[in-house]
C-alpha atoms as a PDB file:
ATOM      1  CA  UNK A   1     -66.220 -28.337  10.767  1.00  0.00           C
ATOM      2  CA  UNK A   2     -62.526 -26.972  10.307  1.00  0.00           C
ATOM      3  CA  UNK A   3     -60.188 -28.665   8.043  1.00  0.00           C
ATOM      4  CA  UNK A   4     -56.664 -29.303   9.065  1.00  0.00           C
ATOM      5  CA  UNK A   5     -54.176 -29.082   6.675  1.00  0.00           C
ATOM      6  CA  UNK A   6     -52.140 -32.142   5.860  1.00  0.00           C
ATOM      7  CA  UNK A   7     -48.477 -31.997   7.038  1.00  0.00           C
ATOM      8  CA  UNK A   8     -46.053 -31.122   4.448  1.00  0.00           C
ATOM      9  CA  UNK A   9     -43.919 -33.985   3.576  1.00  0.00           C
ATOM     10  CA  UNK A  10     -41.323 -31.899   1.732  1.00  0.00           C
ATOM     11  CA  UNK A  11     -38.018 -31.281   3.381  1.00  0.00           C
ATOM     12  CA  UNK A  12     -36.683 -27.870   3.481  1.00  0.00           C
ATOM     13  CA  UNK A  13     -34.177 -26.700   1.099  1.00  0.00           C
ATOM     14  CA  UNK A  14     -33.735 -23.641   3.096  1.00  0.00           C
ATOM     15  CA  UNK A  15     -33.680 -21.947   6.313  1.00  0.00           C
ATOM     16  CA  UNK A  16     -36.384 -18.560   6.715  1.00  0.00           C
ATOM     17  CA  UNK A  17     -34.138 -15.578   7.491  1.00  0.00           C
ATOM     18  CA  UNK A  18     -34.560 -13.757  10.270  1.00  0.00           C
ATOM     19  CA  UNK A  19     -31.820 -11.048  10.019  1.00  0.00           C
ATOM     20  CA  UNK A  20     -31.457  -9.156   6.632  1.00  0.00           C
ATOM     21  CA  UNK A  21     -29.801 -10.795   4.143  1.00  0.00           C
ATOM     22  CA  UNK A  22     -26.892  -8.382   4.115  1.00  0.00           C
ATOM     23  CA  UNK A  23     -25.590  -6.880   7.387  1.00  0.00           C
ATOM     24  CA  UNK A  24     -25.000  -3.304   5.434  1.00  0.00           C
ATOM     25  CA  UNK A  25     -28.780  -3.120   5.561  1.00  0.00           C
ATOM     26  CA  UNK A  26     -29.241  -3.407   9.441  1.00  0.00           C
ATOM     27  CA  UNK A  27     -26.399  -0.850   9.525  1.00  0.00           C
ATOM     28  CA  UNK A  28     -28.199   1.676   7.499  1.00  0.00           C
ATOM     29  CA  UNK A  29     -31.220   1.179  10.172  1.00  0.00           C
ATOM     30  CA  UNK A  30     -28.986   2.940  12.613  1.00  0.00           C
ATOM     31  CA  UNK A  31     -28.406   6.505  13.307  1.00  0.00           C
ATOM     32  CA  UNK A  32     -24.594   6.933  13.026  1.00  0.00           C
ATOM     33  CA  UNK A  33     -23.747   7.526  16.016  1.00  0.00           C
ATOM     34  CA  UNK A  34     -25.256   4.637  17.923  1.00  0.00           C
ATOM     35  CA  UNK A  35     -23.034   2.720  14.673  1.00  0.00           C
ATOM     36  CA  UNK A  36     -20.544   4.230  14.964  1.00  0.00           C
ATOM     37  CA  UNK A  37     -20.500   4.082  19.569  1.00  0.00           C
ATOM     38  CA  UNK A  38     -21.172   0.289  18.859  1.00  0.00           C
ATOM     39  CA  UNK A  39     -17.972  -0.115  16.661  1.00  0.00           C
ATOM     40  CA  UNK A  40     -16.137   1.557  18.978  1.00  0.00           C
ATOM     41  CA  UNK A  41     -16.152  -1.155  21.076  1.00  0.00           C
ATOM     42  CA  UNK A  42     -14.413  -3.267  18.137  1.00  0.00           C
ATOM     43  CA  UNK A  43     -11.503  -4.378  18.022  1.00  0.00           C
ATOM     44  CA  UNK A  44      -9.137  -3.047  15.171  1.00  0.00           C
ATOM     45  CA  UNK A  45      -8.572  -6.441  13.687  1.00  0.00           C
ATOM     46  CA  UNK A  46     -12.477  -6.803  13.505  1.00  0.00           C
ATOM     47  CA  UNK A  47     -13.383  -3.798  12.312  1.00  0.00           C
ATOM     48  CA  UNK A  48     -10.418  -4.131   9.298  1.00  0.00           C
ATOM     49  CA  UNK A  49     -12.426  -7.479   9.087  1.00  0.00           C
ATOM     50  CA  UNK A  50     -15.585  -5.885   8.394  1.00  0.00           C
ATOM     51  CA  UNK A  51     -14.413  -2.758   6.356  1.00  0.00           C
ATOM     52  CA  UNK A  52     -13.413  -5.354   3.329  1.00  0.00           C
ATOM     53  CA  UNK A  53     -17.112  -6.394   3.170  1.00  0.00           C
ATOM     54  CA  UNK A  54     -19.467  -3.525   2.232  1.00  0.00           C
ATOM     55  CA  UNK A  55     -18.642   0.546   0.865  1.00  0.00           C
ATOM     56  CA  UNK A  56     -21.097   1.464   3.769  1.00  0.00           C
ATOM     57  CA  UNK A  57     -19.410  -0.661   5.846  1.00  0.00           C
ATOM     58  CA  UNK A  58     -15.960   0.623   5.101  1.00  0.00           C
ATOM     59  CA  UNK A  59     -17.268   4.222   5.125  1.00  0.00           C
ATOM     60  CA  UNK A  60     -18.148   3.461   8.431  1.00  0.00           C
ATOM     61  CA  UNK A  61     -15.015   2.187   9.912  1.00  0.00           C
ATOM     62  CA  UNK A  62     -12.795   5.152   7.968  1.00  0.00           C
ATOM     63  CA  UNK A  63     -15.244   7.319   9.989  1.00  0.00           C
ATOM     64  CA  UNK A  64     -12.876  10.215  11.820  1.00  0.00           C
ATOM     65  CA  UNK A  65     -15.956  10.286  14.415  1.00  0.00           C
ATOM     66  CA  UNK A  66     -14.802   6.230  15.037  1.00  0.00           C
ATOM     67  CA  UNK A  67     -11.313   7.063  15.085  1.00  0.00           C
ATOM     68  CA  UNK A  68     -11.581   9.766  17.442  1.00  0.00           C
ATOM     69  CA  UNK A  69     -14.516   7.908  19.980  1.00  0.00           C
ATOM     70  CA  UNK A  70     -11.941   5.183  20.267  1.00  0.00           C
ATOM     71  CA  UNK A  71      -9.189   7.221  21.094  1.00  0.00           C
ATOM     72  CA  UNK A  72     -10.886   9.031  23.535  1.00  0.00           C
ATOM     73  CA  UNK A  73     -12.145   5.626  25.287  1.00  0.00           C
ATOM     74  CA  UNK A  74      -8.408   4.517  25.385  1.00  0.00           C
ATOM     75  CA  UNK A  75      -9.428   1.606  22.536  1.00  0.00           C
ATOM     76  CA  UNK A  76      -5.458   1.147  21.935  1.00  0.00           C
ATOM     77  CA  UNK A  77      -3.869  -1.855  20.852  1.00  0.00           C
ATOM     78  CA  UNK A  78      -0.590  -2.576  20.617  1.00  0.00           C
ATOM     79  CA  UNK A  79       0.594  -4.097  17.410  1.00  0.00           C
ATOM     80  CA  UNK A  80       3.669  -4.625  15.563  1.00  0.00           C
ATOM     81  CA  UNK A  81       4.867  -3.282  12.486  1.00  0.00           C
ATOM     82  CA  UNK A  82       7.711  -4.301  10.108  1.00  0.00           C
ATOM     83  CA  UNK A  83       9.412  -2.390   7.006  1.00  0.00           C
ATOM     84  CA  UNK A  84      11.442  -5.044   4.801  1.00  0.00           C
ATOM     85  CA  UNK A  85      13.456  -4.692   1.192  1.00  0.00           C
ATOM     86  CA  UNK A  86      11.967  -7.420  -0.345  1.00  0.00           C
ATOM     87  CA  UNK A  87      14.590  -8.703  -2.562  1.00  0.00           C
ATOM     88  CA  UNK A  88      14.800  -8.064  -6.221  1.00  0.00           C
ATOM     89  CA  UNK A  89      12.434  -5.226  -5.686  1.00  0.00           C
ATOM     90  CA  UNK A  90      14.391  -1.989  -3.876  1.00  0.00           C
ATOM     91  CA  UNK A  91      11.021  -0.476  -2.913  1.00  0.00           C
ATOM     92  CA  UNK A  92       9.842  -1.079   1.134  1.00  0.00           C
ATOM     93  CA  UNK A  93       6.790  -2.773   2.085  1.00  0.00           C
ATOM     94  CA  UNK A  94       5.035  -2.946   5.008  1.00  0.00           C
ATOM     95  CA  UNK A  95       3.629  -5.504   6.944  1.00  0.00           C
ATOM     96  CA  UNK A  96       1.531  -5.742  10.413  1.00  0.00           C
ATOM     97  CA  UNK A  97       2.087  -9.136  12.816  1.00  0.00           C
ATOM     98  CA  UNK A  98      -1.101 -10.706  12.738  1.00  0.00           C
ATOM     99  CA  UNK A  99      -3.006 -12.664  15.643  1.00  0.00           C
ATOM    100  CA  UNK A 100      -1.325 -16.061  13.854  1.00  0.00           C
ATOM    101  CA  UNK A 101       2.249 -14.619  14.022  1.00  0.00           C
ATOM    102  CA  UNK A 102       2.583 -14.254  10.636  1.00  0.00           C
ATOM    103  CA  UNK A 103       3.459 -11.159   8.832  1.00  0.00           C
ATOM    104  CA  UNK A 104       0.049  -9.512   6.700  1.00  0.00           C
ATOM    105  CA  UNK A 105       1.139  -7.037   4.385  1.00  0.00           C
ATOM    106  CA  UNK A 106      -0.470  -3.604   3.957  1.00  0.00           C
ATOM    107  CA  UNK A 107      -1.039  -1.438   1.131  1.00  0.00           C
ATOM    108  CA  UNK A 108       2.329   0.134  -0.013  1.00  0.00           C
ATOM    109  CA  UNK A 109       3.460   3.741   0.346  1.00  0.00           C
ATOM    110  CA  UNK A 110       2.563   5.122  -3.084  1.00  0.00           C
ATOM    111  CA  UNK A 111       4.199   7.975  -2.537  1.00  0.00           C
ATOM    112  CA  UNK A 112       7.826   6.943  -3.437  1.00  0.00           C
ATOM    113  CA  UNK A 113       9.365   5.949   0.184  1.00  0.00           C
ATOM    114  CA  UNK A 114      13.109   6.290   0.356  1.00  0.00           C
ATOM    115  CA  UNK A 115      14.309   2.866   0.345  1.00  0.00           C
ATOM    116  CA  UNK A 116      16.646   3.524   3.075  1.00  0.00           C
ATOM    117  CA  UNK A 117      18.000   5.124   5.685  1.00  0.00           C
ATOM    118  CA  UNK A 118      15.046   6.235   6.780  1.00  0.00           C
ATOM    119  CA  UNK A 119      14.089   7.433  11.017  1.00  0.00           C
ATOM    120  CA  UNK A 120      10.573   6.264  12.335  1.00  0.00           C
ATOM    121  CA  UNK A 121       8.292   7.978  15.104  1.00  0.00           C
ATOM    122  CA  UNK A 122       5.348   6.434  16.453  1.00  0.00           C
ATOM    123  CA  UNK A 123       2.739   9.276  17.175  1.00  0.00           C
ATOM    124  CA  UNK A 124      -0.314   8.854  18.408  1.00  0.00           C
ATOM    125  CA  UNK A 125      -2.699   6.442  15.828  1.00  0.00           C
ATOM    126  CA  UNK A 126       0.145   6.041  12.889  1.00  0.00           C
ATOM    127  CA  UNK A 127       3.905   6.475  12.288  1.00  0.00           C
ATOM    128  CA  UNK A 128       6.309   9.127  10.797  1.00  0.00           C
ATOM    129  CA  UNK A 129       9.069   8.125   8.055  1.00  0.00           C
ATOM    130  CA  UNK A 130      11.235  10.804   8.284  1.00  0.00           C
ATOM    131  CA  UNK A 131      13.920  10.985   5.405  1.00  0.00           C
ATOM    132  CA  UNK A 132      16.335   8.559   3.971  1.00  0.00           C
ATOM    133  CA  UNK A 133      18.040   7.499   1.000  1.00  0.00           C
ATOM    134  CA  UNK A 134      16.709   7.538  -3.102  1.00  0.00           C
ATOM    135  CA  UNK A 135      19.572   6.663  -5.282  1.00  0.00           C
ATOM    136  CA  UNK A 136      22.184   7.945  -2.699  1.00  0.00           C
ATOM    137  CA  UNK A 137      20.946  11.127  -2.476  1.00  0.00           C
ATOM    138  CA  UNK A 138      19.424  12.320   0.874  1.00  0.00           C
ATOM    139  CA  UNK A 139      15.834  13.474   0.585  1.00  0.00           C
ATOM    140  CA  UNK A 140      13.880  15.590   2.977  1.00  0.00           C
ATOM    141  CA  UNK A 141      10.158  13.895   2.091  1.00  0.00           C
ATOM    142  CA  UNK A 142       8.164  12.968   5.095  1.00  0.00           C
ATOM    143  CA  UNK A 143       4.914  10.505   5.109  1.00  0.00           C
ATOM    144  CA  UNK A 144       2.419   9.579   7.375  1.00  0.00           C
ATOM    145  CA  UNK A 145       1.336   5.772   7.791  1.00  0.00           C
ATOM    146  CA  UNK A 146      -2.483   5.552   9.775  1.00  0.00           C
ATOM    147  CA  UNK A 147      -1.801   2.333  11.468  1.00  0.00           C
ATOM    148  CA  UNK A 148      -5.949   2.177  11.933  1.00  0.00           C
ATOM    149  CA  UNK A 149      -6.984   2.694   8.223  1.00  0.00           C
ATOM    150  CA  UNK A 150      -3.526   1.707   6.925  1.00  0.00           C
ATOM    151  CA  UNK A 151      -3.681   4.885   4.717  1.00  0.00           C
ATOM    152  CA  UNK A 152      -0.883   6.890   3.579  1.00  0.00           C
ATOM    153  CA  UNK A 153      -0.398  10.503   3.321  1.00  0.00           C
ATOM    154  CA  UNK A 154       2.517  12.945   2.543  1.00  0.00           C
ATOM    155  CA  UNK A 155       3.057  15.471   5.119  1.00  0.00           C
ATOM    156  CA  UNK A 156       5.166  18.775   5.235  1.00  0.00           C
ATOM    157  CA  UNK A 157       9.134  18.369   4.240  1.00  0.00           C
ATOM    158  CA  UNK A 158      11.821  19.215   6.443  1.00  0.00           C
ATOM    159  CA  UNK A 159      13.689  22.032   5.516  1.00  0.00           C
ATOM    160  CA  UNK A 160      16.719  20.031   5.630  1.00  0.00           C
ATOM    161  CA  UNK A 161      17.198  16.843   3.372  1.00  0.00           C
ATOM    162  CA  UNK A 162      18.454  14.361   6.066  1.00  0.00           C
ATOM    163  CA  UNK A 163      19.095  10.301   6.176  1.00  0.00           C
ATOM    164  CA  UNK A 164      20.189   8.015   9.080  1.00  0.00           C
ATOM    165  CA  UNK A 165      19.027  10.723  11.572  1.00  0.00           C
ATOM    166  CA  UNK A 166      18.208  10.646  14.884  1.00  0.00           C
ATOM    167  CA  UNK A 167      14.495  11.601  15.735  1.00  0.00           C
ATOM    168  CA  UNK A 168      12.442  11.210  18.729  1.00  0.00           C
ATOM    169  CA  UNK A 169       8.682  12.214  20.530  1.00  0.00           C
ATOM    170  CA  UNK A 170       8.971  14.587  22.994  1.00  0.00           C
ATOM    171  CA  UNK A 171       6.017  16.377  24.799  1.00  0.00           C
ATOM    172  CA  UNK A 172       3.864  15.737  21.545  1.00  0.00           C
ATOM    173  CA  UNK A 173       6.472  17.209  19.192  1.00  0.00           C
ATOM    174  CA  UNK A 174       9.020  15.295  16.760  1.00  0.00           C
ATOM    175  CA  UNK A 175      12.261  16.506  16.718  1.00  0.00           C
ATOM    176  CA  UNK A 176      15.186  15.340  14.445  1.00  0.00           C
ATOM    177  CA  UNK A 177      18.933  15.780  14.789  1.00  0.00           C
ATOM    178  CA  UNK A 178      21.641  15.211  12.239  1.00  0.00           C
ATOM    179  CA  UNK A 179      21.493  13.072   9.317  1.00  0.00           C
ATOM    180  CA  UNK A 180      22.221  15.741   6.931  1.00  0.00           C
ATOM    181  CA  UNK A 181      25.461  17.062   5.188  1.00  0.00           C
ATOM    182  CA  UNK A 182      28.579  18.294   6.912  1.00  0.00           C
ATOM    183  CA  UNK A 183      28.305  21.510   5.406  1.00  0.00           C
ATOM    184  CA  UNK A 184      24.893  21.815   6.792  1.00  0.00           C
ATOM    185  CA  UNK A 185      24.074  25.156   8.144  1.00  0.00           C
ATOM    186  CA  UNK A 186      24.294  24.879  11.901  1.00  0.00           C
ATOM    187  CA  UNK A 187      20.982  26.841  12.544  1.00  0.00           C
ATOM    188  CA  UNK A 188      19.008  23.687  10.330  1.00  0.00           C
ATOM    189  CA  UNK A 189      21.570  20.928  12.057  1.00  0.00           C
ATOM    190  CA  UNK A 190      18.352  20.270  14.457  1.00  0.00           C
ATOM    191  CA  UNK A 191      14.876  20.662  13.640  1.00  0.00           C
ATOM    192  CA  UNK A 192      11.195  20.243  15.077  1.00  0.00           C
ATOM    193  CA  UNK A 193       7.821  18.699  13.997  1.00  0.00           C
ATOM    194  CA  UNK A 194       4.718  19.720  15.618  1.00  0.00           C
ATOM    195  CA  UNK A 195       2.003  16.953  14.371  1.00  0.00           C
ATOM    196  CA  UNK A 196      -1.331  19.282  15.291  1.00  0.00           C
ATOM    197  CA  UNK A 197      -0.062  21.893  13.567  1.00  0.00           C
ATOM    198  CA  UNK A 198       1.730  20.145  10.640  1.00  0.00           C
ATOM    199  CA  UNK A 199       4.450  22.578  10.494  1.00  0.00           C
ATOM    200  CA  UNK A 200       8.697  22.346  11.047  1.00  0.00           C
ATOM    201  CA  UNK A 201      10.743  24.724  13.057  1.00  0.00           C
ATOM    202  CA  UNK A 202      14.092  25.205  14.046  1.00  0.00           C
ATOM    203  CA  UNK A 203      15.526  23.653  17.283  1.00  0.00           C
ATOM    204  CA  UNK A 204      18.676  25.532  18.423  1.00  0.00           C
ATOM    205  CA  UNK A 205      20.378  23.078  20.986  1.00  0.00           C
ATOM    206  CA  UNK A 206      21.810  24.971  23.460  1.00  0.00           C
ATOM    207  CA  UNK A 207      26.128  25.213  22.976  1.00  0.00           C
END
């Protein structure tokens, strides 16, 4: 004759898990690239989301293989950036327009942004600060901001030191006029960026 067991009376404290207990471990099941093709499909706000929680999740979404699957399925979304002086302090900060219009600052250029006077170029995943201002003297320093991984990095100087100047994207390439000193050789008055090459040339505009 079997034997039932008596019903258990006790309530229960918890509930069984059925996933893993931390989501870093069901990531680690994967083979990257079926991670990484699934967090493609991400959005950029999610995926900053999920980049704070774990190293291997952050690994992850700093992937270049990520960065570049996304571009290439047209994964693009428009955001808005802002640079402010944020009175007493003279260096700029940055700040992205969240989903709840408010402004969500980034980490800070820690490579000694000219406080002003500075020209901007969108390109691509990021955006160029060309130039500017530090203690009234022009500088020629140029930095790249990745608007994906908000990470900063200093990129090749002009040859020219330049503030207030006019720059622009054209077929791929950067190219900044003016914005240097009226003594300025006339051969260096205009010069060219060419982001997949990382390297400045002259631009002679035609008399």
């Amino acid at each position: 004759m079997s034997q039932v067991a008596p019903p258990n009376d006790k309530k229960r404290t918890k509930t069984q898990e059925v996933f893993p207990s931390s989501w870093s471990g069901l990531w680690s099941l994967l083979p990257d690239a079926v991670a990484v093709n699934c967090l493609a499909h991400a959005s950029r706000l999610d995926l900053a989301a999920l980049a704070v929680a774990s190293k291997c999740h952050r690994s992850l979404v700093a992937s270049p293989d990520l960065l570049d699957m996304r571009w290439r399925m047209d994964c693009r979304e428009t955001s808005f950036y802002v640079c402010l002086r944020v009175s007493p302090d003279v260096t700029p900060r940055w700040f992205i327009l969240n989903r709840n219009r408010r402004l969500g600052p980034i980490p800070s250029n820690p490579y000694n942004q000219a406080p002003e006077s500075s020209s901007f170029v969108v390109v691509d995943r990021g955006i160029y600060i060309i130039g500017g201002l530090i203690n009234g003297n022009r500088t020629s320093d140029v930095f790249f901001l990745d608007c994906f991984s908000h990470t900063w990095r200093p990129v090749p100087s002009m040859k020219m030191a330049r503030a207030g100047a006019s720059a622009s994207l054209v077929d791929g390439k950067i190219y900044v006029v003016g914005g240097c000193v009226g003594d300025a050789d006339s051969s260096n008055w205009a010069e060219v960026f060419d982001p997949k090459t990382q390297t400045w040339g002259n631009w002679f505009i035609p008399s």
